[in-house]
Structures are given as structure tokens and as C-alpha cells.
PDB file of N, CA and C in Angstrom:
ATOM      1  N   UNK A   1     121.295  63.858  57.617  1.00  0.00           N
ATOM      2  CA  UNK A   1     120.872  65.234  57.641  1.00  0.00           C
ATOM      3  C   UNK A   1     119.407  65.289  58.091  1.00  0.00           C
ATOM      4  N   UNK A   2     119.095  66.069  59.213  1.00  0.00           N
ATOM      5  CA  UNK A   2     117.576  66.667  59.027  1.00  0.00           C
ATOM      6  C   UNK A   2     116.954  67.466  58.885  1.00  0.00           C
ATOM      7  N   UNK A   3     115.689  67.734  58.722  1.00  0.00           N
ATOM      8  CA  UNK A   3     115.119  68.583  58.464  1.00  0.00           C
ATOM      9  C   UNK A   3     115.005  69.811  59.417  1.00  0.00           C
ATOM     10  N   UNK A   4     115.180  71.299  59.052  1.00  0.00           N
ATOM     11  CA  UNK A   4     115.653  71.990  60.493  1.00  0.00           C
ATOM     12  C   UNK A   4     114.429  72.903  60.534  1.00  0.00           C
ATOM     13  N   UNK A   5     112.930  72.264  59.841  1.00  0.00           N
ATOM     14  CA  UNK A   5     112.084  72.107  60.085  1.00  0.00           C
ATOM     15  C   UNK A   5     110.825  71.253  61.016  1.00  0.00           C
ATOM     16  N   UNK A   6     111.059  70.314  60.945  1.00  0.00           N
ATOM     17  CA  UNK A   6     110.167  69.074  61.436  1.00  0.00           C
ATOM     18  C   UNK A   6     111.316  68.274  62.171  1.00  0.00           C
ATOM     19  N   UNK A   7     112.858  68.564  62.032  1.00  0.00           N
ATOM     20  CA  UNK A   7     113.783  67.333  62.669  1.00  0.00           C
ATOM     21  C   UNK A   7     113.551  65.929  62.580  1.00  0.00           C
ATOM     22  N   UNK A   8     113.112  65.499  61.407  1.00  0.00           N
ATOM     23  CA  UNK A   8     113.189  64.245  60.779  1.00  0.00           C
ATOM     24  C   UNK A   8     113.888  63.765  59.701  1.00  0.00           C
ATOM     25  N   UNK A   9     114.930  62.905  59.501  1.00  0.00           N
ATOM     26  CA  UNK A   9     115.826  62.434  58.328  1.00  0.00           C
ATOM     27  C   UNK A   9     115.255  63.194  56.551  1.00  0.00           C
ATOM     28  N   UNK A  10     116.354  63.373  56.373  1.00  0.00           N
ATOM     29  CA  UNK A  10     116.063  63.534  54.881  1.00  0.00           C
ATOM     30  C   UNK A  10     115.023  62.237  54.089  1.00  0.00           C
ATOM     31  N   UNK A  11     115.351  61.038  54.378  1.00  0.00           N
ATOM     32  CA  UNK A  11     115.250  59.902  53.807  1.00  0.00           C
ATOM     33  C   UNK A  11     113.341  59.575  54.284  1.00  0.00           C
ATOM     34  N   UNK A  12     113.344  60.392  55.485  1.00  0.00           N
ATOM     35  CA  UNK A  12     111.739  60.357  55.608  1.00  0.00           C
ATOM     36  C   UNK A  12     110.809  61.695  54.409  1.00  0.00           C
ATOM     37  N   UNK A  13     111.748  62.056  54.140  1.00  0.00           N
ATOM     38  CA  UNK A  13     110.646  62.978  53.212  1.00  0.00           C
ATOM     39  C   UNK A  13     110.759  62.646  52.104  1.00  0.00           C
ATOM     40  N   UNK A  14     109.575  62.214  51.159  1.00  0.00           N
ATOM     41  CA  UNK A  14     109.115  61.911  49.721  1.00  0.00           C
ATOM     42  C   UNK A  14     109.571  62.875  48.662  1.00  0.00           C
ATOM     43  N   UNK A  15     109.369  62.291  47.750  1.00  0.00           N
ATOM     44  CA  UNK A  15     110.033  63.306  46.446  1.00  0.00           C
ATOM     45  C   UNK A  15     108.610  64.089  46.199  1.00  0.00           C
ATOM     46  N   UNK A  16     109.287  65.516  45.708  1.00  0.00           N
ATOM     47  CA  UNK A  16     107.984  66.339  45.420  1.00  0.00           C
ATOM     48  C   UNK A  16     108.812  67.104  44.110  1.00  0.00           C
ATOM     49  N   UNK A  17     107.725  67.025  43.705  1.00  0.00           N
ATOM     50  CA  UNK A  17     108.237  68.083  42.271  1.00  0.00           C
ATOM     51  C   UNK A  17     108.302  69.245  42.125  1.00  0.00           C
ATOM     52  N   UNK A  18     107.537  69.999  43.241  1.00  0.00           N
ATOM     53  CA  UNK A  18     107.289  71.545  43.446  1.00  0.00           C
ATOM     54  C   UNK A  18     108.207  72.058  44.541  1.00  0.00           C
ATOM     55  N   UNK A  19     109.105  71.108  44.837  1.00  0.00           N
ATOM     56  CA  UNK A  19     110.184  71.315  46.303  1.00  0.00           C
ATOM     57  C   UNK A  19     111.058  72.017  45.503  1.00  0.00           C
ATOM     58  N   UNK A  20     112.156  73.129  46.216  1.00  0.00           N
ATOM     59  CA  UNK A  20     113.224  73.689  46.139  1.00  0.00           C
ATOM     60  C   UNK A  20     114.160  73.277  46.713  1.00  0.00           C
ATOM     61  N   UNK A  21     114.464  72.266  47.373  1.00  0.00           N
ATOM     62  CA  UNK A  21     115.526  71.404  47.972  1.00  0.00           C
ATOM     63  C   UNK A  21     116.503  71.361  47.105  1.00  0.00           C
ATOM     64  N   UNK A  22     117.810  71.013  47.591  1.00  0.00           N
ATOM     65  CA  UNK A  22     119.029  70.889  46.866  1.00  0.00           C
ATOM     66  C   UNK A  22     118.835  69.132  46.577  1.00  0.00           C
ATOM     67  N   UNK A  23     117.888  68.313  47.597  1.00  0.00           N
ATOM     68  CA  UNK A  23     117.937  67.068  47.760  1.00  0.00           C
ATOM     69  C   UNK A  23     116.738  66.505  46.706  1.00  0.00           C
ATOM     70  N   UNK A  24     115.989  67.391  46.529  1.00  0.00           N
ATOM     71  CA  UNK A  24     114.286  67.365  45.854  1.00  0.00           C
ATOM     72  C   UNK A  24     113.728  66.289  46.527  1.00  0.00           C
ATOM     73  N   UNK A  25     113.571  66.919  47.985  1.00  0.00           N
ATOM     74  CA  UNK A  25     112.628  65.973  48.966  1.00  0.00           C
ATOM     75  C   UNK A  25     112.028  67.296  49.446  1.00  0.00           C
ATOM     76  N   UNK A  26     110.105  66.836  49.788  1.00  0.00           N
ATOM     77  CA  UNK A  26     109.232  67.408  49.782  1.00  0.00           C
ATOM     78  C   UNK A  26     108.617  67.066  51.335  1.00  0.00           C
ATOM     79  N   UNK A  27     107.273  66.219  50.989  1.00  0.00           N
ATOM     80  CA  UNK A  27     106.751  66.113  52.170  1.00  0.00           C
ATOM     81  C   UNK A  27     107.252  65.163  53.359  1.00  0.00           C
ATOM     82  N   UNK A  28     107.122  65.398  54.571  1.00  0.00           N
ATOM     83  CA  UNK A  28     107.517  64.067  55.680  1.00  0.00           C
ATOM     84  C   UNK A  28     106.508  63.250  55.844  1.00  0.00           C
ATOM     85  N   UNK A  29     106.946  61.792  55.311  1.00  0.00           N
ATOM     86  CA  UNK A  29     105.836  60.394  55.726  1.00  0.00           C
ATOM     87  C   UNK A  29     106.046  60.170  56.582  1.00  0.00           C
ATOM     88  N   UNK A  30     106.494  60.832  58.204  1.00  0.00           N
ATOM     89  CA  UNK A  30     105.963  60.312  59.051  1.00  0.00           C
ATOM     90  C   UNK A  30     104.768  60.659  59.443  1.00  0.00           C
ATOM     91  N   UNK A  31     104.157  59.662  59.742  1.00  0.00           N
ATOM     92  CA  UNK A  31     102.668  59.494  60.424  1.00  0.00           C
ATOM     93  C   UNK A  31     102.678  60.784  61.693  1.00  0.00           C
ATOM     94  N   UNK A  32     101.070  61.688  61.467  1.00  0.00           N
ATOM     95  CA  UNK A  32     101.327  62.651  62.374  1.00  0.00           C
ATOM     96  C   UNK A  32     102.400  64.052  61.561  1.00  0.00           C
ATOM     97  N   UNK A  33     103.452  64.084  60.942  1.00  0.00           N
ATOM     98  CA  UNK A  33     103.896  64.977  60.604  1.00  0.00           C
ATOM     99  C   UNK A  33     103.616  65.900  59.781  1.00  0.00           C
ATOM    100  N   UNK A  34     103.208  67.483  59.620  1.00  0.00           N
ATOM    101  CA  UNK A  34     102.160  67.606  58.351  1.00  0.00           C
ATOM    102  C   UNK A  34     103.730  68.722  57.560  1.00  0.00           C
ATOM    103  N   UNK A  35     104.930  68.381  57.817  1.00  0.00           N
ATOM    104  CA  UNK A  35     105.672  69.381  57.414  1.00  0.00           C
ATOM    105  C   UNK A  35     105.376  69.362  55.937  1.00  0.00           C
ATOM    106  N   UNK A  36     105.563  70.194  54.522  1.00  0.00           N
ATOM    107  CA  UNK A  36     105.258  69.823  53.422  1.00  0.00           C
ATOM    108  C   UNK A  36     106.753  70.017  52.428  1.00  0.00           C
ATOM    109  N   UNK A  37     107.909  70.695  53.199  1.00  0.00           N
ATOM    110  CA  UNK A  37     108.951  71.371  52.945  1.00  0.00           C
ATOM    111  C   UNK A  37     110.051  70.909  53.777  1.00  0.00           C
ATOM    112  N   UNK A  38     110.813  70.053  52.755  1.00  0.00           N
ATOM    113  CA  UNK A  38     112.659  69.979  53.133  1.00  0.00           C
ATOM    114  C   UNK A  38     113.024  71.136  53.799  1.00  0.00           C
ATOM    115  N   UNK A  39     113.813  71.643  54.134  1.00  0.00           N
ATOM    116  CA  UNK A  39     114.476  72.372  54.799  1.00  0.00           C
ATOM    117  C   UNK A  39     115.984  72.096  54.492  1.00  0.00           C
ATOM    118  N   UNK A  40     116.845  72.402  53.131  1.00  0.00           N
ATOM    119  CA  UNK A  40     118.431  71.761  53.468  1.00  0.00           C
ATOM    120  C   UNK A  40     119.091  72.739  54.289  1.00  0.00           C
ATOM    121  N   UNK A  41     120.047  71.800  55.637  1.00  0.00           N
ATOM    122  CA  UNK A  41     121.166  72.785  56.448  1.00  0.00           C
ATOM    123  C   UNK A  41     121.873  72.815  55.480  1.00  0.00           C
ATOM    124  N   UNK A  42     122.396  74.290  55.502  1.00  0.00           N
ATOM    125  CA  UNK A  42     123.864  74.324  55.037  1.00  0.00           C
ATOM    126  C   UNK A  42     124.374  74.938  55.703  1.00  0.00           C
ATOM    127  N   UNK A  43     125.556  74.519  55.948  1.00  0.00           N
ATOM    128  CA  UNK A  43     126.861  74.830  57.197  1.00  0.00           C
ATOM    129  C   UNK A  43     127.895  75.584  56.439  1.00  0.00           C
ATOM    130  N   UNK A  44     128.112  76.400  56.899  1.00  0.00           N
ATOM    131  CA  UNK A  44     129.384  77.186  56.656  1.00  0.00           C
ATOM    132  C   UNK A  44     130.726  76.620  56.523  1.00  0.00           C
ATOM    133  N   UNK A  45     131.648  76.573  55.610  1.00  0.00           N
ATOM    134  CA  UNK A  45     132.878  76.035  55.971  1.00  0.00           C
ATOM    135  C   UNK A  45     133.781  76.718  56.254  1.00  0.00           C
ATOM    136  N   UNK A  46     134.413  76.211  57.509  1.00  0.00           N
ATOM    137  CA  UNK A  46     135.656  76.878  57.763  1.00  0.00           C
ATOM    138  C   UNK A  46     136.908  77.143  56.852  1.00  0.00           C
ATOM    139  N   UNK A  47     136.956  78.949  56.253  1.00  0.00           N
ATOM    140  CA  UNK A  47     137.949  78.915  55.478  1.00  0.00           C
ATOM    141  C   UNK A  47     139.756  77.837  55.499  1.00  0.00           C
ATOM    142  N   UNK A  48     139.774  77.798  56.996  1.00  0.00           N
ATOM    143  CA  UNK A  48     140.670  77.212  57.106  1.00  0.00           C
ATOM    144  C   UNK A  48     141.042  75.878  57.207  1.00  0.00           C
ATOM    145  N   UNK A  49     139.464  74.963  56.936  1.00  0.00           N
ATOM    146  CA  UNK A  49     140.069  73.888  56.773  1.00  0.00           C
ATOM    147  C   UNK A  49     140.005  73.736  54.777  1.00  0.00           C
ATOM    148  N   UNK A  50     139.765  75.055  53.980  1.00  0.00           N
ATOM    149  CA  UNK A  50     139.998  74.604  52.641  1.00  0.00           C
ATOM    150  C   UNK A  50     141.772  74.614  51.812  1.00  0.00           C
TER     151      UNK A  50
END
């Protein structure tokens, strides 16, 4: 999953305690990136494949 903020992996953003994420990931450690906020996609599901 990425961020549909900054478009960097979940797994690059650090745990933050003040995040609202469903994931409770906060800032992006990549070098250069100053995003401070997860972003979770959530996708719609198609009624018909439930």
C-alpha cells in the first residue's frame, strides 16, 4: 500500500502517536521526504464480489 500522499510504502513511514491512520504510521523516513501524515487508500468494494 502507499501513501496517496507522498507515494511511498506504508512500511517507509514511522510510528507516530498523534497519527489517525488505520495502520498508526506517521512520518516518511525517506531522506528528502517531509510528508508528516499516512494517508490510508481505501477502495471501495464491489458489491458483487461480496
Amino acid at each position: 500500500m502507499n501513501c496517496i500522499r507522498c507515494l511511498h510504502t506504508h512500511q517507509a513511514h514511522t510510528d507516530s502517536a498523534t497519527c489517525d491512520s488505520i495502520l498508526k504510521v506517521g512520518r516518511c523516513s525517506v531522506p528528502g521526504c517531509d510528508c508528516e501524515q499516512y494517508a490510508d487508500k481505501i477502495e471501495t468494494i464491489d458489491e458483487d464480489l461480496l
